[in-house]
N, C-alpha and C. Protein backbone atom coordinates (compact mmCIF):
# COMPACT_ATOMS: atom_id res chain seq x y z
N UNK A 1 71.14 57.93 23.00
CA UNK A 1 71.65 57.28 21.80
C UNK A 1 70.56 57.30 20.73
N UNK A 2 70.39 58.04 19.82
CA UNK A 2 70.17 57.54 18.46
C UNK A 2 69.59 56.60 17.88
N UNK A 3 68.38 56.19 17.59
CA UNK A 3 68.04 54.97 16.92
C UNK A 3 68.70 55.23 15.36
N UNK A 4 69.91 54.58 14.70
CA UNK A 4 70.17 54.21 13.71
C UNK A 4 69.01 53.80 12.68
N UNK A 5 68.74 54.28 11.23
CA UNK A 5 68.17 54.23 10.25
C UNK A 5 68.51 53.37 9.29
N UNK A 6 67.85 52.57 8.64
CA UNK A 6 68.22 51.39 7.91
C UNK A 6 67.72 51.83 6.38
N UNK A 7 68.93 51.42 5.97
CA UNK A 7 68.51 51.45 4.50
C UNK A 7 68.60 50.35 3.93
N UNK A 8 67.34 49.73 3.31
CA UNK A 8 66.79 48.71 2.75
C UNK A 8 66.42 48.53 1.56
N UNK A 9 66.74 48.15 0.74
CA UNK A 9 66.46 48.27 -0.34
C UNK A 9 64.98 47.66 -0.84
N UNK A 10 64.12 48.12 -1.03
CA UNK A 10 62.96 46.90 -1.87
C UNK A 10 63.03 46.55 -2.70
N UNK A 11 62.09 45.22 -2.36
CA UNK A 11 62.34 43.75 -3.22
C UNK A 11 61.51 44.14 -4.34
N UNK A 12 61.37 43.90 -5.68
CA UNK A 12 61.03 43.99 -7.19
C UNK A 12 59.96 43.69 -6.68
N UNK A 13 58.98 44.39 -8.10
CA UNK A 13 56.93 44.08 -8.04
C UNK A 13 57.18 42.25 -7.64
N UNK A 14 57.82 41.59 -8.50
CA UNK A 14 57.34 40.08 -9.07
C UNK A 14 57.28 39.39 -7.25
N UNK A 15 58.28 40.01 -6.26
CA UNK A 15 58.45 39.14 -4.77
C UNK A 15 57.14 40.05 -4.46
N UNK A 16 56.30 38.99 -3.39
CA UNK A 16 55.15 39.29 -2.75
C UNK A 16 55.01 38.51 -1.97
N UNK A 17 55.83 37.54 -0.94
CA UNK A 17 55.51 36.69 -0.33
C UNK A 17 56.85 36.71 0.58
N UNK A 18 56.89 36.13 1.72
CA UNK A 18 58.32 36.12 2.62
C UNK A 18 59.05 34.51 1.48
N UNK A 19 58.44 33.82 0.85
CA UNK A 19 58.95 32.62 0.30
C UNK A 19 59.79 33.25 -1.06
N UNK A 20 59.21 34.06 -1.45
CA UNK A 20 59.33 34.56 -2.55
C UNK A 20 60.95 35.35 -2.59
N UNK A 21 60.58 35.97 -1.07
CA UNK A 21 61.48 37.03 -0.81
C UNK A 21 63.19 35.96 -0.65
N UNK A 22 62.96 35.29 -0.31
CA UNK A 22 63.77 34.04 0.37
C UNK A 22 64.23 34.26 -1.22
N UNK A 23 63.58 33.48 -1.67
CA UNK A 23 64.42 32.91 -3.16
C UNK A 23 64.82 34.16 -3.79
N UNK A 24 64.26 35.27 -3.89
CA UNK A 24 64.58 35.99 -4.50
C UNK A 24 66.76 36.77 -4.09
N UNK A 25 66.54 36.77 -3.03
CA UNK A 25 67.56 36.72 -2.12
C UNK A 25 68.86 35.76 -2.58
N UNK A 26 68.28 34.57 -2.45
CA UNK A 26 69.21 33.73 -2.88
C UNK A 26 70.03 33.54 -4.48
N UNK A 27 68.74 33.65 -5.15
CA UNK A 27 68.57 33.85 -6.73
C UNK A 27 70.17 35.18 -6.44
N UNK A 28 69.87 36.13 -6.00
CA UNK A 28 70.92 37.23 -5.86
C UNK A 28 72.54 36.61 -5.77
N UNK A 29 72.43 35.67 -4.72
CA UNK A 29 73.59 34.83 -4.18
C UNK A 29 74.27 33.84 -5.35
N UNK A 30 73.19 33.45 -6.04
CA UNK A 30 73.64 32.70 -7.32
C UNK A 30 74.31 33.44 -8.32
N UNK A 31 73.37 34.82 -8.63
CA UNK A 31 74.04 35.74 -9.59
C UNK A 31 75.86 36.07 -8.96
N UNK A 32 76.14 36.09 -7.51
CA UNK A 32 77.03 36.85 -7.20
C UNK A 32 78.31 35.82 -7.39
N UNK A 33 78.21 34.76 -7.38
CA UNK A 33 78.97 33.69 -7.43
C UNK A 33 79.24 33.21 -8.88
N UNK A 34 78.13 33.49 -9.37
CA UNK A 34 78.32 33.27 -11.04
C UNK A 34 78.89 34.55 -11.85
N UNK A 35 79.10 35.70 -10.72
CA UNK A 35 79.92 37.00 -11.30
C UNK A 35 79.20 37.91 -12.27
N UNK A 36 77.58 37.27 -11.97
CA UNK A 36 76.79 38.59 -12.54
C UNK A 36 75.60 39.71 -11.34
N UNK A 37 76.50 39.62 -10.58
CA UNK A 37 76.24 40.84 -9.05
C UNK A 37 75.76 41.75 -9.80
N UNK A 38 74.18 42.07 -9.67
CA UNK A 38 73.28 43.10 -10.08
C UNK A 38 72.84 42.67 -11.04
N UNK A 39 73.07 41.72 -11.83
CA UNK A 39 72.44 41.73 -13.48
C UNK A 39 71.02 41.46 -12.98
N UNK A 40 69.98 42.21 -13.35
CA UNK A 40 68.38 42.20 -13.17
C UNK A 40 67.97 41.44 -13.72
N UNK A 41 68.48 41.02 -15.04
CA UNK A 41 67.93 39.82 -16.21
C UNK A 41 68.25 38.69 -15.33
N UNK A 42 69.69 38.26 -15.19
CA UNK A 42 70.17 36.98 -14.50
C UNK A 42 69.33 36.87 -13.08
N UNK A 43 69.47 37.61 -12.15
CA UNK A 43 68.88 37.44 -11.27
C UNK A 43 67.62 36.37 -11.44
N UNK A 44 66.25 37.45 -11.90
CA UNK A 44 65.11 37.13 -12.43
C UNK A 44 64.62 36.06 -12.49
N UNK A 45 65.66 35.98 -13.54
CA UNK A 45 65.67 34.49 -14.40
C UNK A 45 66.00 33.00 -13.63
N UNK A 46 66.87 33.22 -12.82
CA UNK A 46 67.13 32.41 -11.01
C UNK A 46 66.16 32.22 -10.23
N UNK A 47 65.55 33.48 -9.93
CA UNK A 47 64.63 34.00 -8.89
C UNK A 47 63.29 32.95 -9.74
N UNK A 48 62.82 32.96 -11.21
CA UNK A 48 61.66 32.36 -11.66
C UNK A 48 61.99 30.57 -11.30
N UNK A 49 63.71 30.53 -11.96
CA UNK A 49 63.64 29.06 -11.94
C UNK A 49 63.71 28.44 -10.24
N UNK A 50 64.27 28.99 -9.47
CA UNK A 50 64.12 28.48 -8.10
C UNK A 50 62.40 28.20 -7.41
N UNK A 51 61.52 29.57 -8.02
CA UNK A 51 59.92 29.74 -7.90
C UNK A 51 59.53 28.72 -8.26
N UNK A 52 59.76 27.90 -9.53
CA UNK A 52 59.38 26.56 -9.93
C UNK A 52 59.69 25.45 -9.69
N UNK A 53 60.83 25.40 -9.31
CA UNK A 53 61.08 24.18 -9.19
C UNK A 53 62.21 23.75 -10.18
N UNK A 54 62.38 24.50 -10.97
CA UNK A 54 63.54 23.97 -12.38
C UNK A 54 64.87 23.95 -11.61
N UNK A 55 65.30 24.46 -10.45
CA UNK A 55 66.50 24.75 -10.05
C UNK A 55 66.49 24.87 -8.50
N UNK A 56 66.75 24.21 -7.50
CA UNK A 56 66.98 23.77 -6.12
C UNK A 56 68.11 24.66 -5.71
N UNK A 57 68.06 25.28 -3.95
CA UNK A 57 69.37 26.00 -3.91
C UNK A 57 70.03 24.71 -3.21
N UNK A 58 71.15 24.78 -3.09
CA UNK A 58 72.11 23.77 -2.61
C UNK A 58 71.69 23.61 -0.70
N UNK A 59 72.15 21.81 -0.57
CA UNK A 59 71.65 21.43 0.37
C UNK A 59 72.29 21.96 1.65
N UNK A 60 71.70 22.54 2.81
CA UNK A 60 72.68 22.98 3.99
C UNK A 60 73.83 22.32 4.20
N UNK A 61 73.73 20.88 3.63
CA UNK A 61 74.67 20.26 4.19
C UNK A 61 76.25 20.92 3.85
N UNK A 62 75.89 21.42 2.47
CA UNK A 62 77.09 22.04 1.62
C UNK A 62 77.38 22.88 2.47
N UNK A 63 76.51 23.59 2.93
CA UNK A 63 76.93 24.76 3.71
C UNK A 63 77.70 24.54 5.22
N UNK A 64 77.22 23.75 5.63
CA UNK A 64 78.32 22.98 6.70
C UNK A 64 79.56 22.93 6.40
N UNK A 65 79.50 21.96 5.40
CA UNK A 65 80.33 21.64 5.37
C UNK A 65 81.61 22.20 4.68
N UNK A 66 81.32 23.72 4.30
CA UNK A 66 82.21 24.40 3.90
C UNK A 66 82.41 25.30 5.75
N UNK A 67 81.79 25.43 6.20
CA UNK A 67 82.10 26.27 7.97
C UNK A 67 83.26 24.95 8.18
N UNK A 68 83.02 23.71 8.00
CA UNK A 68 83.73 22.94 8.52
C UNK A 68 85.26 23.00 7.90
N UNK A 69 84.90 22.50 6.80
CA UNK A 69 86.59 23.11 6.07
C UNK A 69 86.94 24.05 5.97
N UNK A 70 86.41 25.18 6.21
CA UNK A 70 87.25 26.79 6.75
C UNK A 70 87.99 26.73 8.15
N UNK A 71 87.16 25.45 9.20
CA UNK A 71 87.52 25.45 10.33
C UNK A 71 87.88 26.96 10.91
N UNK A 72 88.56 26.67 11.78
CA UNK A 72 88.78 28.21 12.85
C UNK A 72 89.70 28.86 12.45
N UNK A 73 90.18 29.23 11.26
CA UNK A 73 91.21 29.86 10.68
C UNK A 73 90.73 31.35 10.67
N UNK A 74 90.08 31.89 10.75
CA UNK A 74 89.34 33.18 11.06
C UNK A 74 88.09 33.72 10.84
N UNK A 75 88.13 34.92 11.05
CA UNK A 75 86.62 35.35 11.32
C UNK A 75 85.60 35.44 10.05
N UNK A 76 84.76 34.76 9.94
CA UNK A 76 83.93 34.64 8.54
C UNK A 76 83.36 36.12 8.00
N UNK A 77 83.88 37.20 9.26
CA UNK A 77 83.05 38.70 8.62
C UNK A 77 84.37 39.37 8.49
N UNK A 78 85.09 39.41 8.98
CA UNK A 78 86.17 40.73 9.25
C UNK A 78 87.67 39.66 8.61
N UNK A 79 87.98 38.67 8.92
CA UNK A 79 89.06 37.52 8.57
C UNK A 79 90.30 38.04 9.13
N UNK A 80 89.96 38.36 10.91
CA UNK A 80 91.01 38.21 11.82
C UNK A 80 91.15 36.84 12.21
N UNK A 81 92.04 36.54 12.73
CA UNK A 81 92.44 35.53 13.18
C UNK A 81 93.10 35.27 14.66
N UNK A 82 92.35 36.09 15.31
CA UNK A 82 92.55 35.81 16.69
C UNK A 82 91.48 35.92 17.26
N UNK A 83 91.37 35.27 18.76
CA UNK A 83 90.09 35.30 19.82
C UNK A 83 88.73 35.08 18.96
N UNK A 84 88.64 33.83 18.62
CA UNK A 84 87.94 33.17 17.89
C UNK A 84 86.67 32.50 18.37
N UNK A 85 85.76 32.50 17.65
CA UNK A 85 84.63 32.21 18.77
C UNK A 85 83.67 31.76 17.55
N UNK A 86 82.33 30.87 17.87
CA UNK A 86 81.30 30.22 17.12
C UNK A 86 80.31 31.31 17.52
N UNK A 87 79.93 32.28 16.33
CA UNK A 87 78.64 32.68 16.44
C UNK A 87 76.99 31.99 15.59
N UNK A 88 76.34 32.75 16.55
CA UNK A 88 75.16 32.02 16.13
C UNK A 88 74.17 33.05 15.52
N UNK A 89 73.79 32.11 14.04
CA UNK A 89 73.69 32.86 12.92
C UNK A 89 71.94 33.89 13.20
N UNK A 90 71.50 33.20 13.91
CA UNK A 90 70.23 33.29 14.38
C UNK A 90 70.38 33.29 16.22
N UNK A 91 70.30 33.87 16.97
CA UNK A 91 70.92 33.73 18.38
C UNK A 91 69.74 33.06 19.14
N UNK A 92 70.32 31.99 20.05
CA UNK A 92 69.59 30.76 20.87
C UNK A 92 68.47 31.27 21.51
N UNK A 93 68.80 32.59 22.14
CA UNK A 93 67.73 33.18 22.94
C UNK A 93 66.16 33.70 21.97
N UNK A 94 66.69 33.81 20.57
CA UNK A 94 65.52 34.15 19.57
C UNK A 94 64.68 32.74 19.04
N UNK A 95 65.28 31.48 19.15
CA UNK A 95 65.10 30.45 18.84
C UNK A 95 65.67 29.71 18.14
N UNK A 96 67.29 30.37 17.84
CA UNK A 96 68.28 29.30 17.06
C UNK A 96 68.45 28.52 17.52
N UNK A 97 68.29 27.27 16.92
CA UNK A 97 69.23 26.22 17.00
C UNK A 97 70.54 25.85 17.07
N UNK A 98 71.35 25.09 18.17
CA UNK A 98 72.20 24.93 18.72
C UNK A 98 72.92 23.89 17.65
N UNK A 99 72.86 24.09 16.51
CA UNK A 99 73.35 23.05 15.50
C UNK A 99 74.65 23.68 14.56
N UNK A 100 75.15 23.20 13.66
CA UNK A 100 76.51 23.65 12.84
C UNK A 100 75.69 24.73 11.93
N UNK A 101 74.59 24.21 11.08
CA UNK A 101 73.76 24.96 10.24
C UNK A 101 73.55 26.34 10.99
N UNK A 102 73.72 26.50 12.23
CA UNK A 102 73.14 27.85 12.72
C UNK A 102 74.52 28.32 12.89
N UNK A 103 75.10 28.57 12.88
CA UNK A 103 77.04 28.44 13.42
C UNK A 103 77.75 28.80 12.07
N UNK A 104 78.73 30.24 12.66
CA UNK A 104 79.73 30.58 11.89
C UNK A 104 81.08 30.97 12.63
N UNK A 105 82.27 30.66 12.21
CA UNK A 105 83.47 31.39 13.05
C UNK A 105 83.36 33.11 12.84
N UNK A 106 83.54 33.90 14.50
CA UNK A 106 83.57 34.58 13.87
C UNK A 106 84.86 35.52 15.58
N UNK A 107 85.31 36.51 15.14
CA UNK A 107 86.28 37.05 16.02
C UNK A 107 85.16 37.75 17.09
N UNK A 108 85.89 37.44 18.36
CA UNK A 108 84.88 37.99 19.34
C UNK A 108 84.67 39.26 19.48
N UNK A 109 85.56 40.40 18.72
CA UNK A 109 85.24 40.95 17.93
C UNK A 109 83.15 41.91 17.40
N UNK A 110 83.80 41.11 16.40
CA UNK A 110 82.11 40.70 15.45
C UNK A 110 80.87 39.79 16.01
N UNK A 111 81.61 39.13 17.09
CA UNK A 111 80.26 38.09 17.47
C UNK A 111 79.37 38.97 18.50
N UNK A 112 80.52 40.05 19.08
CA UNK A 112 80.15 40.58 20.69
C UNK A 112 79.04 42.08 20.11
N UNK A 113 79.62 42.56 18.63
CA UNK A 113 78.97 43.97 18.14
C UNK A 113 77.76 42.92 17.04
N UNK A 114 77.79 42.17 16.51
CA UNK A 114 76.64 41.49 16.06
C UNK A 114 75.46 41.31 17.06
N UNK A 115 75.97 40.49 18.76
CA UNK A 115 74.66 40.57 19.49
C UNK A 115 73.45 39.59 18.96
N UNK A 116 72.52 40.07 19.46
CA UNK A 116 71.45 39.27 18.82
C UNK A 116 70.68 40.16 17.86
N UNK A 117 71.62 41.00 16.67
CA UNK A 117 70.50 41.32 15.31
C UNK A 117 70.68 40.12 14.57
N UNK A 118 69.72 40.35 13.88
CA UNK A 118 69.72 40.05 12.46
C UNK A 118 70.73 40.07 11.84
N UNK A 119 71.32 39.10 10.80
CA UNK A 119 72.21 39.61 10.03
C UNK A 119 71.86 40.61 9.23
N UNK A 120 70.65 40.90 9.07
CA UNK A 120 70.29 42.22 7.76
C UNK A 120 70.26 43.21 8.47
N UNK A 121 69.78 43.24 9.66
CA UNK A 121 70.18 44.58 10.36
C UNK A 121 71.64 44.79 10.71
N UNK A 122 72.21 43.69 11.72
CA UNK A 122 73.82 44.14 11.34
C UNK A 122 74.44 44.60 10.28
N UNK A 123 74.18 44.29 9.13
CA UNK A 123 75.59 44.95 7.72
C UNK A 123 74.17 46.15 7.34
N UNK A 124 73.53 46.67 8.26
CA UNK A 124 72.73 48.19 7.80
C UNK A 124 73.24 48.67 6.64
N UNK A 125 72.57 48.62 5.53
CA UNK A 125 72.63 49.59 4.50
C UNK A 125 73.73 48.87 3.83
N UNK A 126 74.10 47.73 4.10
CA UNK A 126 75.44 47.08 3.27
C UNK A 126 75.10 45.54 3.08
N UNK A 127 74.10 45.01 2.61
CA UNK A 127 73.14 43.77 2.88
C UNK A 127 74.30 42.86 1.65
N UNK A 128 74.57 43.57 0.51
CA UNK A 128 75.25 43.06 -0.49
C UNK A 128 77.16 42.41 -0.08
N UNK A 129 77.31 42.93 1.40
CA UNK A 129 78.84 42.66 1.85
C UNK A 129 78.74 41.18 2.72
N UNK A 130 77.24 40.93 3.08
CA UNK A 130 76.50 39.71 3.67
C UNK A 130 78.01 38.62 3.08
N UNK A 131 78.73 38.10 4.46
CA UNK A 131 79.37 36.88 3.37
C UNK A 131 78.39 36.04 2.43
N UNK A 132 78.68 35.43 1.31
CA UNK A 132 78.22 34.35 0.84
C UNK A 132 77.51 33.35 1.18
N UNK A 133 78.55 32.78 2.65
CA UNK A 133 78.24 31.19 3.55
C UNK A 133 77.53 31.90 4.36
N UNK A 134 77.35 32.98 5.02
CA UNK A 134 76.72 33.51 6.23
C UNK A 134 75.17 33.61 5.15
N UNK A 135 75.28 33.99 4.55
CA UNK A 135 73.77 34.42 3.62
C UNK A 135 72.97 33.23 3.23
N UNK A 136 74.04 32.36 2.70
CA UNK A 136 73.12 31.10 2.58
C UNK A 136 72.89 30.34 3.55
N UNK A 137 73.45 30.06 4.51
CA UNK A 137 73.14 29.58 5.44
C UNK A 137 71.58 30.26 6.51
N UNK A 138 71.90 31.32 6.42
CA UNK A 138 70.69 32.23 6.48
C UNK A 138 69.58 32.23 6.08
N UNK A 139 69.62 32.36 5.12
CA UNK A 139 68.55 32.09 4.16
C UNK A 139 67.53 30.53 4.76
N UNK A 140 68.95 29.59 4.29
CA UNK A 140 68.00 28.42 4.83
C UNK A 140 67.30 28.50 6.15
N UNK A 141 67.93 29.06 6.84
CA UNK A 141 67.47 28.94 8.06
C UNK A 141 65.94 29.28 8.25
N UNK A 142 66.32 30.51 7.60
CA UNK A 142 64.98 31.55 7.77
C UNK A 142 63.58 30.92 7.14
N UNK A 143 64.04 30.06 6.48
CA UNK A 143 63.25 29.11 4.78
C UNK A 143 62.41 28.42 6.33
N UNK A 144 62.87 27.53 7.13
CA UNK A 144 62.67 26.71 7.98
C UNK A 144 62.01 27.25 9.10
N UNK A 145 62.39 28.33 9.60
CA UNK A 145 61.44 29.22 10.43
C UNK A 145 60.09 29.79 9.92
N UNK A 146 60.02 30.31 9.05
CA UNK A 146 58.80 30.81 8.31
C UNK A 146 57.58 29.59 8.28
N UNK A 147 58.45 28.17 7.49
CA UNK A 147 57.79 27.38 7.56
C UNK A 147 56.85 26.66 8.25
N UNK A 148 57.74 26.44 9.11
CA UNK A 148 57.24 25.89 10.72
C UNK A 148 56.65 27.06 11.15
N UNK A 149 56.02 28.30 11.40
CA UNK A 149 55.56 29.70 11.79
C UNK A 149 54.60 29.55 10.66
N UNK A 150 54.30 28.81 9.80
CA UNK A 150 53.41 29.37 8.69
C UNK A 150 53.42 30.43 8.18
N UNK A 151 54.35 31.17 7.99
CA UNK A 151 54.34 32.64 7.42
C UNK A 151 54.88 32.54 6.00
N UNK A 152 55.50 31.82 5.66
CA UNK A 152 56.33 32.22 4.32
C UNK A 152 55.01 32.39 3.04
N UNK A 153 54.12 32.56 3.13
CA UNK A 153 52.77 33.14 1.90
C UNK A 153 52.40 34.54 2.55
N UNK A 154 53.30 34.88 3.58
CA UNK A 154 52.60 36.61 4.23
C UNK A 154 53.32 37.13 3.44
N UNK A 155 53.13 37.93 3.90
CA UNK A 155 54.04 39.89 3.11
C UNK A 155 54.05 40.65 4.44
N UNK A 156 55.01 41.43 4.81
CA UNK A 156 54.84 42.92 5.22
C UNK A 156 54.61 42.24 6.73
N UNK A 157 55.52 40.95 7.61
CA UNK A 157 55.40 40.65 8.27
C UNK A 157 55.66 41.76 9.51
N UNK A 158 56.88 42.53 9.08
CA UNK A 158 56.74 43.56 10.13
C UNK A 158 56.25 44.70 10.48
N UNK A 159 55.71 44.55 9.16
CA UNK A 159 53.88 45.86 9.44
C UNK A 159 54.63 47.40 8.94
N UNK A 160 55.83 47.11 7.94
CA UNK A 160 56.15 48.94 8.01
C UNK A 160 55.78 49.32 6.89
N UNK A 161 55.42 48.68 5.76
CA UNK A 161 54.58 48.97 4.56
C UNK A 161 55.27 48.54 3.25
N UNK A 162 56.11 47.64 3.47
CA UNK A 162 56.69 47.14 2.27
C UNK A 162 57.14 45.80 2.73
N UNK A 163 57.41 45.18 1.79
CA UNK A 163 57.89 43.71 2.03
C UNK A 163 60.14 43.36 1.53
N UNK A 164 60.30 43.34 2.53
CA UNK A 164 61.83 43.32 2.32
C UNK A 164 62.70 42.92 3.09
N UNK A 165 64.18 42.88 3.24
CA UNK A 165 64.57 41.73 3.79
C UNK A 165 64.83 41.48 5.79
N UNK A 166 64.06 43.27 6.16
CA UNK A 166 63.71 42.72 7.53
C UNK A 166 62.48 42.49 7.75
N UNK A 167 61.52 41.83 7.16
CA UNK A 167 60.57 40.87 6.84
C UNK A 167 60.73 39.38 7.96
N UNK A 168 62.45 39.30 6.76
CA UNK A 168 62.50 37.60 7.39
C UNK A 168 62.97 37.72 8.62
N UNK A 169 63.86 38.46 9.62
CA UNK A 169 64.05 38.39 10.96
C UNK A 169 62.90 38.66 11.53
N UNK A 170 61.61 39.37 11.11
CA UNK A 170 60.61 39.39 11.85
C UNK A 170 60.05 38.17 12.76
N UNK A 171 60.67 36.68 12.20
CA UNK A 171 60.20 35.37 12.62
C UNK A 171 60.56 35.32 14.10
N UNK A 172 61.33 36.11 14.22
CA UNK A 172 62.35 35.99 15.41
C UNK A 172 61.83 37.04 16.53
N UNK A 173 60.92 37.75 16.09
CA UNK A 173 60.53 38.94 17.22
C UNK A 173 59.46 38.20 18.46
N UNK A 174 58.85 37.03 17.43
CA UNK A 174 57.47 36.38 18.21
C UNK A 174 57.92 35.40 18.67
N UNK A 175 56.61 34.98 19.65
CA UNK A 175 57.49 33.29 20.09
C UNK A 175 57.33 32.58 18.90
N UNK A 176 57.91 31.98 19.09
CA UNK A 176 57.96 30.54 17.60
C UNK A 176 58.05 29.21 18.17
N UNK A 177 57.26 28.34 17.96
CA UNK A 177 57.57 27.06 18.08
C UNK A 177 58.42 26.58 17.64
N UNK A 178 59.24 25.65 17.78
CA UNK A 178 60.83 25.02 17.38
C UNK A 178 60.52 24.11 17.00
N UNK A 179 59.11 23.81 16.32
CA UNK A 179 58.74 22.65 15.15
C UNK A 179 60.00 22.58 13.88
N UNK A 180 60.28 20.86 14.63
CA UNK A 180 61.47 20.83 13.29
C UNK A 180 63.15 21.76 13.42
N UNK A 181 63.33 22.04 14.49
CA UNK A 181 64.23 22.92 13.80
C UNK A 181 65.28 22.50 14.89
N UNK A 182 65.28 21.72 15.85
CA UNK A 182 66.46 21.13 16.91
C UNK A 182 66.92 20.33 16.52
C-alpha cells in the first residue's frame, strides 16, 4: 500500500508559532462564517485581532452545546443518518479526553475510516471542507494540548521544514501529560 501524500497548504510569513498557527486557523473559521472564505485582508485582520487580545474565539461551551442541539440526527461529516456513533475528535488512545468538547456524531461509517488521524490528515488536501463545529472544537482542543505540552511558542513541531497545520496533531505523536485536560 502506498503511503498517501498530503497536500498542505502553508501558513502566511506573519504565523511562526503553533499559537499563532491556532489563531490563524480559526481567524479562517471566522472569515468562513462571516462569508468572506479566502478574503486575505479579512482573515489577517481576525488573525491580528485574536493575536491581541481585541477579539476572543467563542467559549467551548458554545461548541457543546451546539453537538448537543444537533443531537444524533446525523453524521457531522457525511449527514447520514443511520448507525450512529460518538466520535472522538482527538482519539482516547492519543490522549483525548473522554468529555463532550472532544465528541462529535458521526456515522460509523466516518468514525471507523477516520481511525485515529488527525482531523487534518483525514480531509487530506481538503482542510477547507473541515466542518465548522468539528474545526472549532479542534482547534480548542489543540489550544489546550500545546499548552499543557508547552509547545504552542515552537514552530516546525514535526521537523518537516515548515510550520502548518500538521504541526498541531504533532501533540499527539508524544506522550503528553493530561495536565488539565480530564
Amino acid at each position: 500500500m502506498s503511503e498517501e501524500k498530503l497536500l498542505v497548504i502553508k501558513s502566511p510569513s506573519a504565523v511562526k508559532t503553533v499559537r499563532e498557527l491556532i489563531l490563524w486557523e480559526y481567524a479562517k473559521l471566522i472569515a468562513r462564517g462571516a462569508k468572506f472564505e479566502g478574503n486575505y485582508r479579512f482573515i489577517m485582520s481576525r488573525f491580528q485581532k485574536l493575536k491581541c487580545g481585541e477579539i476572543q474565539w467563542s467559549d467551548i461551551m458554545r461548541d457543546d452545546r451546539k453537538t448537543i442541539e444537533r443531537g444524533k440526527s446525523s453524521c457531522i461529516y457525511c449527514n447520514c443518518k443511520e448507525n450512529l456513533s460518538w466520535d472522538h475528535l482527538i482519539p482516547l488512545h492519543k490522549g483525548g479526553p473522554n468529555i463532550i468538547s472532544n465528541q462529535v456524531v458521526a456515522c460509523r461509517s466516518c468514525n471507523s475510516s477516520k481511525g485515529d488521524k488527525d482531523i487534518f490528515e483525514w480531509y487530506a488536501g481538503r482542510h477547507e471542507d473541515i466542518p465548522a463545529l468539528v474545526k472549532s472544537k479542534y482547534l480548542k482542543l489543540v489550544y489546550d494540548f500545546h499548552e499543557a505540552m508547552g509547545t504552542l511558542d515552537l514552530a516546525d513541531i514535526n521537523a518537516d521544514g515548515s510550520l502548518d497545520v500538521m504541526d498541531l496533531g504533532a501533540a499527539f505523536r508524544v506522550p503528553f501529560p493530561k495536565k488539565g485536560l480530564s
